[in-house]
C-alpha atoms as a PDB file:
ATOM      1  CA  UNK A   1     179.135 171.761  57.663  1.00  0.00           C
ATOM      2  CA  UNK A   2     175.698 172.799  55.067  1.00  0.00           C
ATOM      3  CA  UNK A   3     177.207 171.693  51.560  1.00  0.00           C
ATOM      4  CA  UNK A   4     174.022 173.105  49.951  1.00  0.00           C
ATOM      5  CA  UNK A   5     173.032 176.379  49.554  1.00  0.00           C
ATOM      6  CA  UNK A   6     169.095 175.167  49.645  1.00  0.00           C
ATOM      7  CA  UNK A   7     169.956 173.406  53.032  1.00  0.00           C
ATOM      8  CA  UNK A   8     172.636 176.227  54.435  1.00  0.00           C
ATOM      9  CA  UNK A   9     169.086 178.410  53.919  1.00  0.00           C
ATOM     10  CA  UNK A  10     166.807 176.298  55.677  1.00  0.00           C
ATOM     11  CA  UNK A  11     169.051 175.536  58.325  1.00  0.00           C
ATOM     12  CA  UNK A  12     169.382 179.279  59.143  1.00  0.00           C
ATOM     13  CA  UNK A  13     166.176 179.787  58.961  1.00  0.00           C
ATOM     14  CA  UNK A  14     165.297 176.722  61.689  1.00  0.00           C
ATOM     15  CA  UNK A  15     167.518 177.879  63.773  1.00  0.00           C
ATOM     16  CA  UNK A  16     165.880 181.352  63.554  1.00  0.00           C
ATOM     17  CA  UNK A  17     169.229 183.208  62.653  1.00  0.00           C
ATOM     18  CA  UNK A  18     168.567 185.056  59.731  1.00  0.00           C
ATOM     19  CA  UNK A  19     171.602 187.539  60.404  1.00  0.00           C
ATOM     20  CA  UNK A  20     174.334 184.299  59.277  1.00  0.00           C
ATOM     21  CA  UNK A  21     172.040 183.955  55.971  1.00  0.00           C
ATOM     22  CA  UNK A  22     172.692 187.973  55.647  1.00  0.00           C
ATOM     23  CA  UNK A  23     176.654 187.300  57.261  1.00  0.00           C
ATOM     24  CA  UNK A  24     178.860 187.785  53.956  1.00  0.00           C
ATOM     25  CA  UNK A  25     181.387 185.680  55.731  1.00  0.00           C
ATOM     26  CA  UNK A  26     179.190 182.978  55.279  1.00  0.00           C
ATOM     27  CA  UNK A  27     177.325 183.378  52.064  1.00  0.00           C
ATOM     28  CA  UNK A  28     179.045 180.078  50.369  1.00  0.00           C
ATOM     29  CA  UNK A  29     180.378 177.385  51.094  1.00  0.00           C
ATOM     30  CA  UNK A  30     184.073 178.712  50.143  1.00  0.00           C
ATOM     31  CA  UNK A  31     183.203 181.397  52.795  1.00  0.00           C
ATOM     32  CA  UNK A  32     181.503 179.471  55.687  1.00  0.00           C
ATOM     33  CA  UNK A  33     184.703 176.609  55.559  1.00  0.00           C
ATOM     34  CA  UNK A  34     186.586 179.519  55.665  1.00  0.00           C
ATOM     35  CA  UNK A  35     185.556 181.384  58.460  1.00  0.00           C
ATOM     36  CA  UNK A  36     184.766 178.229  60.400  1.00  0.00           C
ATOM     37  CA  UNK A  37     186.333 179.356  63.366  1.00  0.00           C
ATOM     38  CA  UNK A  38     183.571 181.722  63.960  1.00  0.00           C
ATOM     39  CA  UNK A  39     180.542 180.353  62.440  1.00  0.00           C
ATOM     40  CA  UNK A  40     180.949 177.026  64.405  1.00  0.00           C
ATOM     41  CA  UNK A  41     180.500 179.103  67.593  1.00  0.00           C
ATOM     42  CA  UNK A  42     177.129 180.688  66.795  1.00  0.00           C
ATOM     43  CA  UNK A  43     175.681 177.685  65.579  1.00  0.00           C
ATOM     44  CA  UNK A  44     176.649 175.695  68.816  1.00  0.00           C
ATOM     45  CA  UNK A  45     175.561 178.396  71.272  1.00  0.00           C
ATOM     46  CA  UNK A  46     172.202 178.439  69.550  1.00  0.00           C
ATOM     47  CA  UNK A  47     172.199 173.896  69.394  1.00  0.00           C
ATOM     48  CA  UNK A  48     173.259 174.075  72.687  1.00  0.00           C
ATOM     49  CA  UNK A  49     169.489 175.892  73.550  1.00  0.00           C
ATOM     50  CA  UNK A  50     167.880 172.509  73.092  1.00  0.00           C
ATOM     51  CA  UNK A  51     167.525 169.069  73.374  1.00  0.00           C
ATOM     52  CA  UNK A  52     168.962 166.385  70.260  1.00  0.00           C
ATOM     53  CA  UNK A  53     165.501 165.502  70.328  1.00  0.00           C
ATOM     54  CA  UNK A  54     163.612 169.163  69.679  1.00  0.00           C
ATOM     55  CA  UNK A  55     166.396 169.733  67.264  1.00  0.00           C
ATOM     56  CA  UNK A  56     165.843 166.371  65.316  1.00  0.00           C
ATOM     57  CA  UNK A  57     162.051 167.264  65.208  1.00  0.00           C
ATOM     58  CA  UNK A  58     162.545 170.712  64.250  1.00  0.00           C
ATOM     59  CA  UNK A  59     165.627 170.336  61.554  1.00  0.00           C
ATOM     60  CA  UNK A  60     164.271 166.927  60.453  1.00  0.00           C
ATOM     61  CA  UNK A  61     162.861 166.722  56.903  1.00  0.00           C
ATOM     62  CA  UNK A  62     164.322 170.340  55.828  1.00  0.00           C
ATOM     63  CA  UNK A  63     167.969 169.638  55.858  1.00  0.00           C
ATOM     64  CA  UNK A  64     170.156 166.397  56.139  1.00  0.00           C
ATOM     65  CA  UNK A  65     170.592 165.626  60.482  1.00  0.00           C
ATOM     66  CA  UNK A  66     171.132 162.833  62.222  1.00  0.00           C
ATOM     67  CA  UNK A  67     172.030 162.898  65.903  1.00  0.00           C
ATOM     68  CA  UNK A  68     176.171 162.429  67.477  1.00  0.00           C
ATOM     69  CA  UNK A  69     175.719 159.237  69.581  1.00  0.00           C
ATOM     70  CA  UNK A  70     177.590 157.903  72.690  1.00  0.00           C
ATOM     71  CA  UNK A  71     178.707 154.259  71.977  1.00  0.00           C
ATOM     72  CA  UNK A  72     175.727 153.201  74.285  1.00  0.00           C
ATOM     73  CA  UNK A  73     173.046 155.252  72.649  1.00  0.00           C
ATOM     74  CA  UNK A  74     174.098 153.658  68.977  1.00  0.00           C
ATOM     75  CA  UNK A  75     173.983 150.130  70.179  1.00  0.00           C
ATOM     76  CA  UNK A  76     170.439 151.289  71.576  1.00  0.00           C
ATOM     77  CA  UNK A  77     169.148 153.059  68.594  1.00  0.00           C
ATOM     78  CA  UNK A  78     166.261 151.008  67.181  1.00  0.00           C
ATOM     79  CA  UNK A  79     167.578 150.860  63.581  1.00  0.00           C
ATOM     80  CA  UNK A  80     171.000 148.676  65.156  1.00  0.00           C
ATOM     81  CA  UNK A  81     167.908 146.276  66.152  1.00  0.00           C
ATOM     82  CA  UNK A  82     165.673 146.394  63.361  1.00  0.00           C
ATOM     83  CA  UNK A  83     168.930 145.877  60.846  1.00  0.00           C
ATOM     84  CA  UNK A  84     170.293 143.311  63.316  1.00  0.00           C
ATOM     85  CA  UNK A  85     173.520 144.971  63.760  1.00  0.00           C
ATOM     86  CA  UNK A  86     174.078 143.426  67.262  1.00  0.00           C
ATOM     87  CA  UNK A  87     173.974 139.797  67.104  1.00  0.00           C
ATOM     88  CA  UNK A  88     174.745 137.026  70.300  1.00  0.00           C
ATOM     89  CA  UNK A  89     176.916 134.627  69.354  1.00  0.00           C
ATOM     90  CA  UNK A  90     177.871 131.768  71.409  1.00  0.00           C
ATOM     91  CA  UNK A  91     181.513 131.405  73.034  1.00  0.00           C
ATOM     92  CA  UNK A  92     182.853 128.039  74.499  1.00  0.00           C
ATOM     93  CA  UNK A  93     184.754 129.599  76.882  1.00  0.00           C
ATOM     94  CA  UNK A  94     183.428 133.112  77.759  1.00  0.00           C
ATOM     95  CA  UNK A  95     179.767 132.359  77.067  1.00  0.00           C
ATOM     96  CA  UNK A  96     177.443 134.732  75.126  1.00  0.00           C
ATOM     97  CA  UNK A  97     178.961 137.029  73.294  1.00  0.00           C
ATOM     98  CA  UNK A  98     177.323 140.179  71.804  1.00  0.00           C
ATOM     99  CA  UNK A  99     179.178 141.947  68.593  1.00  0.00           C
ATOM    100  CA  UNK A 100     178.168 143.300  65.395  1.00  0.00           C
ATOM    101  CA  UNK A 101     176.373 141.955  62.969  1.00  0.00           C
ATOM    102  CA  UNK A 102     177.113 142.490  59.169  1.00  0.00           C
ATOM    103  CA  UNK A 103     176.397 145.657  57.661  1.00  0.00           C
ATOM    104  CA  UNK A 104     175.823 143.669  54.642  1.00  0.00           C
ATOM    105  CA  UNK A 105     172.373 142.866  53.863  1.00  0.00           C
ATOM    106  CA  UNK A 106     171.052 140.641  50.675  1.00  0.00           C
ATOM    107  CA  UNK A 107     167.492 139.416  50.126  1.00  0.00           C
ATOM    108  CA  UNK A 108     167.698 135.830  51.138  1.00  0.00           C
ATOM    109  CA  UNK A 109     170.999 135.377  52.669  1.00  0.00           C
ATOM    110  CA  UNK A 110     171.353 135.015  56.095  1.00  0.00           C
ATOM    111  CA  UNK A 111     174.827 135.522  57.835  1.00  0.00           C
ATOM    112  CA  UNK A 112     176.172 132.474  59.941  1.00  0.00           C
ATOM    113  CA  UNK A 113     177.954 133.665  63.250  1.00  0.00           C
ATOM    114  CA  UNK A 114     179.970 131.305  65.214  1.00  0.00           C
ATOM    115  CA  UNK A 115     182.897 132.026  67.745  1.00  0.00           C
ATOM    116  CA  UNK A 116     186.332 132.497  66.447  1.00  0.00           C
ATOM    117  CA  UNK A 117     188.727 129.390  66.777  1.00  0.00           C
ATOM    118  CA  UNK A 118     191.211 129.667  69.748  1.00  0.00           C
ATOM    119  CA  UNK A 119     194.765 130.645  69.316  1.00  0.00           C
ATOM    120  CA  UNK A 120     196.572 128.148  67.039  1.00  0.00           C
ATOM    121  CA  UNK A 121     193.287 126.555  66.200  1.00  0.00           C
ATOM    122  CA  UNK A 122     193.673 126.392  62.861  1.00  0.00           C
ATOM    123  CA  UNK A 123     197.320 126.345  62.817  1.00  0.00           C
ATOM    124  CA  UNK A 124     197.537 122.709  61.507  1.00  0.00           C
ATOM    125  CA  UNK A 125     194.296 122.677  58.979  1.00  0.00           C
ATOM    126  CA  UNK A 126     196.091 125.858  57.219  1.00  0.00           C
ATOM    127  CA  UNK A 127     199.917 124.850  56.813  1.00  0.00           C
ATOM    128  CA  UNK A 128     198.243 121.502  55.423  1.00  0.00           C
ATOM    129  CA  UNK A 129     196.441 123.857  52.974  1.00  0.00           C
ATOM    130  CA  UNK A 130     199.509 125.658  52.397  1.00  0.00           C
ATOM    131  CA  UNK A 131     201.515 122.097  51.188  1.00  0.00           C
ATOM    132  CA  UNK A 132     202.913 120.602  54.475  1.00  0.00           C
ATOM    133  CA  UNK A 133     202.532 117.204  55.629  1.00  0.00           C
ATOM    134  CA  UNK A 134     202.263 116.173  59.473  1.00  0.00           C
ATOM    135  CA  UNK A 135     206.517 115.786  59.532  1.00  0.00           C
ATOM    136  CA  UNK A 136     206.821 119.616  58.411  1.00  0.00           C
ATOM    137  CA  UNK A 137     204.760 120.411  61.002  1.00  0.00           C
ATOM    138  CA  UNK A 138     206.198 118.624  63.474  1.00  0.00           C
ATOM    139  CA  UNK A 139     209.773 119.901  62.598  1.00  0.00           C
ATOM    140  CA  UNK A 140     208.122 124.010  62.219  1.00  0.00           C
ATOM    141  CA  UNK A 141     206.934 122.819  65.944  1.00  0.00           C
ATOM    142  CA  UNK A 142     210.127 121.416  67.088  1.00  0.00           C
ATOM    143  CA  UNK A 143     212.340 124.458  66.387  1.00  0.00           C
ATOM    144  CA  UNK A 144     209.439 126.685  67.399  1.00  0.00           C
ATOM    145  CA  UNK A 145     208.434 128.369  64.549  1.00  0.00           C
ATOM    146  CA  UNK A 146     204.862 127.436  65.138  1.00  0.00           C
END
């Protein structure tokens, strides 16, 4: 859905339907969210005439686009790589692992990726953090708790 008026302008007129920019049902943005049900329609017959790629040329620069990726075509868009939002991190058991990378990026700090511990890895380092000794822990083990 065009927020703008500038961009709900240029949009009709790359698409080449000047008739919705005339269409009082959609003059506003009150109007076009209201009469969704047929303005969504009209614009996807006409996107439908296309490929993403002609569209992303022709749209691109005179109105906010961005292509609706399958999972498999985000992971492969270049910016994942360039931003290093898939990283391979190394699993004892299942091997190489590939997941995703922070989205946080600061200049001069590198994220450290390692695999997760194993089910109850930690168990004993964080009930020791938590106050109990080794005889808590034994006696939480004992009746099953842990």
């Amino acid at each position: 859905m065009v927020m703008k008026e500038k961009f709900w302008h240029r949009l009709v007129d790359r698409l080449d339907l000047p008739a919705l920019g005339d269409d009082a049902r959609f003059r506003t943005f009150t109007d076009r969210l209201a009469n969704r049900a047929a303005l969504v329609p009209l614009v996807a017959a006409r996107m439908r005439e296309r490929t993403t790629a002609e569209w992303l040329e022709r749209l691109r620069g005179h109105v906010p686009v961005a292509p609706v990726y399958t999972v498999a075509e985000a992971l492969a868009d270049e910016q994942v790589h360039a931003r290093e939002m898939l990283v391979d991190v190394p699993h004892p058991v299942f091997g190489i692992l590939r997941q995703v990378g922070s989205p946080l990026k600061i200049a001069g700090v590198r994220p450290s990726y390692r695999a997760a511990s194993a089910l109850g890895g930690d168990t004993d380092a964080i009930l020791a953090e938590v106050g109990l000794d080794a005889d808590a822990v034994a006696s939480l083990r004992a009746s099953g708790v842990v």
